[in-house]
Protein backbone atom coordinates (compact mmCIF):
# COMPACT_ATOMS: atom_id res chain seq x y z
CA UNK A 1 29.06 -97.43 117.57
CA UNK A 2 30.41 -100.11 114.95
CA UNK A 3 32.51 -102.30 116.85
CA UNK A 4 34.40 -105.60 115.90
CA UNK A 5 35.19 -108.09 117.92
CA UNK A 6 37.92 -110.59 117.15
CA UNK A 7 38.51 -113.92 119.25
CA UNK A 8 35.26 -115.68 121.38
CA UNK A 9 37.41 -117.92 123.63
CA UNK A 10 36.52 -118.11 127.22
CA UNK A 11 36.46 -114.47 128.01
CA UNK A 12 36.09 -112.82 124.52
CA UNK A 13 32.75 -114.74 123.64
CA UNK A 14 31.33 -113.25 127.59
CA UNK A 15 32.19 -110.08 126.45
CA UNK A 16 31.02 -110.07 123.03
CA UNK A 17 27.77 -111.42 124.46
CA UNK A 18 27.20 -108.12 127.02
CA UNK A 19 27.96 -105.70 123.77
CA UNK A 20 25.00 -107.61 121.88
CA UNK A 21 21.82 -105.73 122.44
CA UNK A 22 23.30 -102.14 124.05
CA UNK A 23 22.80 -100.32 120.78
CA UNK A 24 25.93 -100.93 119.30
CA UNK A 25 26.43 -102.79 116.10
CA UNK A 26 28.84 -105.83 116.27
CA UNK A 27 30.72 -108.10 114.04
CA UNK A 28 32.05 -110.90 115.52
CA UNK A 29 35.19 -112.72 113.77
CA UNK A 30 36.80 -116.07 115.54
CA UNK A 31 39.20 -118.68 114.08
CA UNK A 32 37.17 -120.94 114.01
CA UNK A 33 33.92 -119.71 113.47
CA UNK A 34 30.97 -122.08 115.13
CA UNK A 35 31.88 -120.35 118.22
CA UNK A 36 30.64 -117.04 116.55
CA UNK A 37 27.20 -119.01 115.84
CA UNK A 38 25.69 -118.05 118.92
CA UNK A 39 26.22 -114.41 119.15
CA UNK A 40 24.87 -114.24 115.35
CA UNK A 41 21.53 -116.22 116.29
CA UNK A 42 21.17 -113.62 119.02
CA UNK A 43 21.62 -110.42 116.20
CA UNK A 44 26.08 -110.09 115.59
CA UNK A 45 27.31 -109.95 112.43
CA UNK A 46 29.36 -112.83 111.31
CA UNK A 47 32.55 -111.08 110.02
CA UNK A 48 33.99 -113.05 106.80
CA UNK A 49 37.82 -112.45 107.66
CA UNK A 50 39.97 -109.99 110.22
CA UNK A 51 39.07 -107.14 107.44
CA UNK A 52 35.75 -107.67 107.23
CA UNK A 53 35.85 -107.40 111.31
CA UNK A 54 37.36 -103.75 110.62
CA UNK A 55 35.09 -102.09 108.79
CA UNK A 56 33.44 -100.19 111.58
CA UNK A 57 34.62 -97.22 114.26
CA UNK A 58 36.30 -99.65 116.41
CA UNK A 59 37.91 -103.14 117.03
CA UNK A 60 38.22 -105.22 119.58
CA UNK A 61 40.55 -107.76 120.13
CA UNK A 62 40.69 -110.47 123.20
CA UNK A 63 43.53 -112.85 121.84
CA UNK A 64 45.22 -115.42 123.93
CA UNK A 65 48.71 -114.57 123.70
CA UNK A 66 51.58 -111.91 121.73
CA UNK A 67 51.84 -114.39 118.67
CA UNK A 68 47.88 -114.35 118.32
CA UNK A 69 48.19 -110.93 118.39
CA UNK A 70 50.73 -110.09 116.27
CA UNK A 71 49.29 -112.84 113.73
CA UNK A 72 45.47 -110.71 113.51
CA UNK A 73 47.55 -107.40 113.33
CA UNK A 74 50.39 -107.09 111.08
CA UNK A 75 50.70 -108.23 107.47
CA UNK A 76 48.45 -107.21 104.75
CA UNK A 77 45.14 -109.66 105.93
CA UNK A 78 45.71 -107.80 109.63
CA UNK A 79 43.70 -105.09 111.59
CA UNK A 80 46.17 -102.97 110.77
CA UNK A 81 46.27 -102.95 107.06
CA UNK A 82 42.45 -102.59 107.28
CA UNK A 83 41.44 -100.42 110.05
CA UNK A 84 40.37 -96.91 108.33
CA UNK A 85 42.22 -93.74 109.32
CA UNK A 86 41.31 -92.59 112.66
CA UNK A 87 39.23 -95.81 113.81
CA UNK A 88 40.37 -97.09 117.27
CA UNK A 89 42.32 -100.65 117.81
CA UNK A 90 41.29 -101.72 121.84
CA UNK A 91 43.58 -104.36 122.45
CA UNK A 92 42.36 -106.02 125.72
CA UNK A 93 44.29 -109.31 125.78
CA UNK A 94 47.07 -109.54 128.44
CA UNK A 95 50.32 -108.79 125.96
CA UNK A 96 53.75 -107.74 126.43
CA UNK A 97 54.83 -104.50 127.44
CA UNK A 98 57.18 -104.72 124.34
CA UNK A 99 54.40 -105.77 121.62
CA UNK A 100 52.08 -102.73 123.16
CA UNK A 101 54.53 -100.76 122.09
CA UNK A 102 54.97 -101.88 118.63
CA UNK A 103 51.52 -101.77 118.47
CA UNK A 104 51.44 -98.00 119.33
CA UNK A 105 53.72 -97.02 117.05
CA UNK A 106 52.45 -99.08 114.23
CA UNK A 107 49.09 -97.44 114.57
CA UNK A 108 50.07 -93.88 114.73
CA UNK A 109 52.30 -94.70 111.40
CA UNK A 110 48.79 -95.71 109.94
CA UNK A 111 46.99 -92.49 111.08
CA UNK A 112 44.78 -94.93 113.20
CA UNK A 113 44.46 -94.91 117.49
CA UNK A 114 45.71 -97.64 119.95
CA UNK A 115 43.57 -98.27 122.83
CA UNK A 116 45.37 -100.91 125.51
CA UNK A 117 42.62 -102.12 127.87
CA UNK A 118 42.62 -105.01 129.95
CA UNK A 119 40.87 -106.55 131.78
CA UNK A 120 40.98 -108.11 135.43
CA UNK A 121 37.90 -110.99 135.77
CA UNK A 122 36.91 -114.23 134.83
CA UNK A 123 34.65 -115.06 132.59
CA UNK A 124 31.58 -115.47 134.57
CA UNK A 125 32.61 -111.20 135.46
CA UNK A 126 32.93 -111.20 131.69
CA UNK A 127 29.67 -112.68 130.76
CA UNK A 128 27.65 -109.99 133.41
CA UNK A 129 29.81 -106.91 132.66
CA UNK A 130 31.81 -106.84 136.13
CA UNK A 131 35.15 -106.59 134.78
CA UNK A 132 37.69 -103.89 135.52
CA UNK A 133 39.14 -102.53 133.02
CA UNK A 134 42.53 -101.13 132.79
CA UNK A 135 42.41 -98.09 130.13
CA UNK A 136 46.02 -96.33 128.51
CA UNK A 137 46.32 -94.73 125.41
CA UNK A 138 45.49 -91.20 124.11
CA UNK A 139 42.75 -89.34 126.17
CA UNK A 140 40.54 -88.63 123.39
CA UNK A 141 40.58 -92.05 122.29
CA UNK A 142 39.86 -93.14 125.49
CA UNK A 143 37.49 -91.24 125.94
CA UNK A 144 35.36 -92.44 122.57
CA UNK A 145 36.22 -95.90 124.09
CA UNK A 146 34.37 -95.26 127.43
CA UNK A 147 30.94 -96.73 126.29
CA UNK A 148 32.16 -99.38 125.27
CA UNK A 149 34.13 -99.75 128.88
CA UNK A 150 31.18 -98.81 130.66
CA UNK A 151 28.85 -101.66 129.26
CA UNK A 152 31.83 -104.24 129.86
CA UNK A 153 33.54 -103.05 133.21
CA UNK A 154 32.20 -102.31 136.52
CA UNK A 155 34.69 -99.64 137.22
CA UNK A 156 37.87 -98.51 134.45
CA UNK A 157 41.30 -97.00 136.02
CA UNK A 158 42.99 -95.05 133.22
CA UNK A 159 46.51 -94.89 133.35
CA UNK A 160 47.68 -92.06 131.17
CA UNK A 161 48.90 -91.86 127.79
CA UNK A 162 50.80 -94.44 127.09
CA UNK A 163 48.88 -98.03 126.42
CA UNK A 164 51.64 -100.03 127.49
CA UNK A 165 51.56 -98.61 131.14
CA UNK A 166 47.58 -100.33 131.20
CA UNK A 167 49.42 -103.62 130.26
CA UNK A 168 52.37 -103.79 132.58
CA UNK A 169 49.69 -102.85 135.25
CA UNK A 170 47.81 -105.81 134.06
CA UNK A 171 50.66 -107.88 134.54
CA UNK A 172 51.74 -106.71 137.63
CA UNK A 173 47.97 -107.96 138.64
CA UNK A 174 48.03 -111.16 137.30
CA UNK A 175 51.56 -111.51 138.91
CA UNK A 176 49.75 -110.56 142.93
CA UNK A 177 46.76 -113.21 141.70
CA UNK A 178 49.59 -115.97 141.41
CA UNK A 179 51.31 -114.81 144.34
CA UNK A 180 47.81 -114.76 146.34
CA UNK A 181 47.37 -118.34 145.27
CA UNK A 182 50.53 -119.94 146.29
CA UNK A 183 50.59 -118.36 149.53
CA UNK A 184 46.89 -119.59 150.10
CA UNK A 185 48.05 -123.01 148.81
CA UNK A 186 51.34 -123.34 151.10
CA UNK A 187 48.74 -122.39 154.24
CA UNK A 188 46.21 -124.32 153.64
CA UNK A 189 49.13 -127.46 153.45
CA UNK A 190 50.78 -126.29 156.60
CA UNK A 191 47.32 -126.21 158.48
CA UNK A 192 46.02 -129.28 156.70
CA UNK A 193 49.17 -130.90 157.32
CA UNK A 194 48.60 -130.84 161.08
CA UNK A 195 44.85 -132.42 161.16
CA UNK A 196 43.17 -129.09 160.51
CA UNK A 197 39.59 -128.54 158.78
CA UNK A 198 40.99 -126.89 155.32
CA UNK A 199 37.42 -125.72 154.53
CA UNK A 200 36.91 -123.88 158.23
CA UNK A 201 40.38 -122.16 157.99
CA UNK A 202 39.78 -120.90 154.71
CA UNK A 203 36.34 -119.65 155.54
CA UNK A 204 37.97 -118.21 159.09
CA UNK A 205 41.00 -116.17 156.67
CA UNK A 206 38.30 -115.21 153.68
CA UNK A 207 36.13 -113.54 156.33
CA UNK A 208 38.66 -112.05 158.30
CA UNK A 209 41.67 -110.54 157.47
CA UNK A 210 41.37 -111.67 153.74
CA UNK A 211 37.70 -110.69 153.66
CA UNK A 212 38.24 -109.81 149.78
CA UNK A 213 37.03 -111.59 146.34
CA UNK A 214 40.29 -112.74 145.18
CA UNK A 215 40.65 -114.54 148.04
CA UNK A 216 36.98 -116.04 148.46
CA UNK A 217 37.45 -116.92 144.91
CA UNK A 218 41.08 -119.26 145.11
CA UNK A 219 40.56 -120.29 148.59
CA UNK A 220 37.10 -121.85 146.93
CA UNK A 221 39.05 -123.47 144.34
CA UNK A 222 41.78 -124.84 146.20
CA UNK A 223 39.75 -126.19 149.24
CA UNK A 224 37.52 -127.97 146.86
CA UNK A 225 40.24 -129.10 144.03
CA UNK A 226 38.00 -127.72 141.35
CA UNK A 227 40.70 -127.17 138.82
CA UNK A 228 38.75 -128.25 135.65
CA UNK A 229 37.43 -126.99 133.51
CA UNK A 230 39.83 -124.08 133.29
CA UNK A 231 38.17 -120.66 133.42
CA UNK A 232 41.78 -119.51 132.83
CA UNK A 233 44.10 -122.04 131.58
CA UNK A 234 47.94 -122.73 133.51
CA UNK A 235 49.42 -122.11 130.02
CA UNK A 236 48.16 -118.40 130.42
CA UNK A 237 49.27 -117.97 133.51
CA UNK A 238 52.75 -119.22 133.10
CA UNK A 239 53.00 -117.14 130.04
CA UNK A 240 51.76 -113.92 132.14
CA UNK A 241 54.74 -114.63 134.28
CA UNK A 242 57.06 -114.96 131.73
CA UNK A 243 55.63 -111.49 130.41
CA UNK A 244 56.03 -110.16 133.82
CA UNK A 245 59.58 -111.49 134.55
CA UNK A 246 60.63 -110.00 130.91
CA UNK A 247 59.55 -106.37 132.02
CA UNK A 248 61.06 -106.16 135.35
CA UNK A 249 64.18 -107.33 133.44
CA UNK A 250 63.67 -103.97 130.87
CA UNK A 251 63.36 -102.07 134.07
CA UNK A 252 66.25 -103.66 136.17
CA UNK A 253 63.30 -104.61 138.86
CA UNK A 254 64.78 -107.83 140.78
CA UNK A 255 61.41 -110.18 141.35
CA UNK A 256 62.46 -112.80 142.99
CA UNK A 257 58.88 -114.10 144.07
CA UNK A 258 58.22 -114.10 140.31
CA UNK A 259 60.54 -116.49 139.62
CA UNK A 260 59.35 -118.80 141.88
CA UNK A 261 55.91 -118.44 140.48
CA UNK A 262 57.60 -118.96 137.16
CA UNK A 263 59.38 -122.53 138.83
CA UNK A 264 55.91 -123.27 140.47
CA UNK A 265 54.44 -123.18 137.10
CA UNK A 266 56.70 -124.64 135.14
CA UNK A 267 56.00 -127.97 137.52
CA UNK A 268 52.84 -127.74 137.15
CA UNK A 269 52.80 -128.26 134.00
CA UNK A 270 55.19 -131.28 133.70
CA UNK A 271 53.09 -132.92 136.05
CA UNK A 272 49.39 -132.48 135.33
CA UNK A 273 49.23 -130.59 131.80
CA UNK A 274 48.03 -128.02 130.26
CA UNK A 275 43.97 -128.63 131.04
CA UNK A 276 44.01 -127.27 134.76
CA UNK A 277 43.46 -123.57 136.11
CA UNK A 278 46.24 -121.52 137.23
CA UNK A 279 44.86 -121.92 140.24
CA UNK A 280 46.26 -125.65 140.48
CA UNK A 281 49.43 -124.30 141.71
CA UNK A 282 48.04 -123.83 144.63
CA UNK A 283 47.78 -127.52 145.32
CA UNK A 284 51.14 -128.18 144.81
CA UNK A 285 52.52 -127.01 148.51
CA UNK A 286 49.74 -130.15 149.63
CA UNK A 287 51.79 -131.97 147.29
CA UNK A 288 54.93 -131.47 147.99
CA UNK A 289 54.73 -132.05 152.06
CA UNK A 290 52.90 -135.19 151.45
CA UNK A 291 49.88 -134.77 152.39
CA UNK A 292 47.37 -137.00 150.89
CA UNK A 293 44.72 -134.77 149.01
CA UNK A 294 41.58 -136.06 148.28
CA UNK A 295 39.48 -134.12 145.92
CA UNK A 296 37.11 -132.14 147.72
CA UNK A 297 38.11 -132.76 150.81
């Protein structure tokens, strides 16, 4: 298959690198494009422009955010404007329920198929093909996407017809992540508050009643206070929030919890930028009861 792959940040470039070398051919197109340089030594095509990335049977694209979207796929330089009739668009950023949309019905006007699929992982799961991948859009396209899902994904759920019901599932993901985080942070403050071992009590939770990889992975981060690098930046995860909190308003779904993720966020921000993981939220219960926390400790 002819695939191109548009945008090699953190979790695009892992992904891009597990295609290389499974028989399919791959152009590789970035912003800026030294970060394509290494999947080209290793046999990708560098792609001149977002047209030149749409040549082929399908394109990828693993953007950070609705604007970078909508920039690489509308106007007359976009994947739209240059993906040939029938070709498939897999759009595996985490975007809003409302742009998926738009997306689906710009592509059908253009006699091409939409393909929403993303993904849940970070980009060490990226870089060894253990994501899981979220799949909606028309069966048959779906279907022709499946390789591609297979090489990338340990496991895909498909969720029907519609590609916007694999992004609000997404979001409804990334929204339990955040939640799983804060609750682990406020915990570990109340226990740490009162003279407890953080490290034992996580490892006691992790391999008891939370005995499951999203918890082994946060409870990690926050016991240690490895926040940078970001494998997923705080910016992303307050804007998955946002996206969240702006489809449960569509649907008339009251999320409370959401909105104090969206508060939680919004604080951590103001106070220690945009360079952390998401995952520094979960510091800020320590914070906030004053305890004293010492990286690592």
């Amino acid at each position: 298959m002819r695939i191109g792959f548009i945008g090699l940040g953190h979790m695009g470039n892992g992904m891009a690198q597990t295609l290389l070398g499974t028989g399919h051919e791959l152009a590789v197109y970035n912003r800026t494009p030294d970060k394509a340089l290494p999947l080209v030594s290793r046999g990708a095509r560098l792609a001149a422009d977002v047209a030149d990335a749409c040549k082929g049977d399908v394109v990828i694209t693993m953007l950070a955010d609705d604007p970078a979207v909508e920039a690489i796929t509308f106007g007359e330089k976009g994947v739209i404007a240059n993906l040939p009739p029938g070709a498939i668009h897999i759009s595996m950023s985490t975007i809003s329920v409302a742009l998926s949309e738009r997306l689906t019905t710009a592509h059908a006007k253009a006699g091409q198929r939409f393909v929403a699929a993303p993904v849940f992982g970070r980009p060490d799961a990226a870089a060894g093909g253990k994501l899981f991948v979220v799949a909606g859009g028309p069966s048959d396209a779906v279907d022709a996407c499946m390789p591609i899902f297979q090489v990338l994904g340990q496991s895909t759920f498909r969720v029907g017809e519609r590609p916007r019901d694999a992004n609000l599932v997404k979001l409804s993901g990334n929204f339990l992540t955040a939640s799983v985080i804060e609750s682990l942070g406020e915990a570990v403050a109340l226990v740490g508050k009162a003279g407890m071992d953080r490290r034992e009590y996580l490892r006691f939770l992790t391999s008891t009643l939370f005995n499951a990889p999203i918890y082994k992975t946060y409870a990690e981060l926050i016991a240690n206070g490895h926040f940078q690098p970001a494998a997923f930046a705080a910016p992303l995860g307050f804007k998955d929030i946002r996206l969240t909190i702006a489809a449960a308003e569509g649907l008339r779904v009251p999320m409370p919890l959401a909105s104090l993720l969206h508060d939680r966020f919004v604080r951590l921000l103001a106070q220690e930028g945009e360079s952390v993981d998401w995952s520094a939220i979960g510091q800020l219960a320590m914070k906030d009861s004053a305890e004293i926390v010492a990286q690592g400790t």
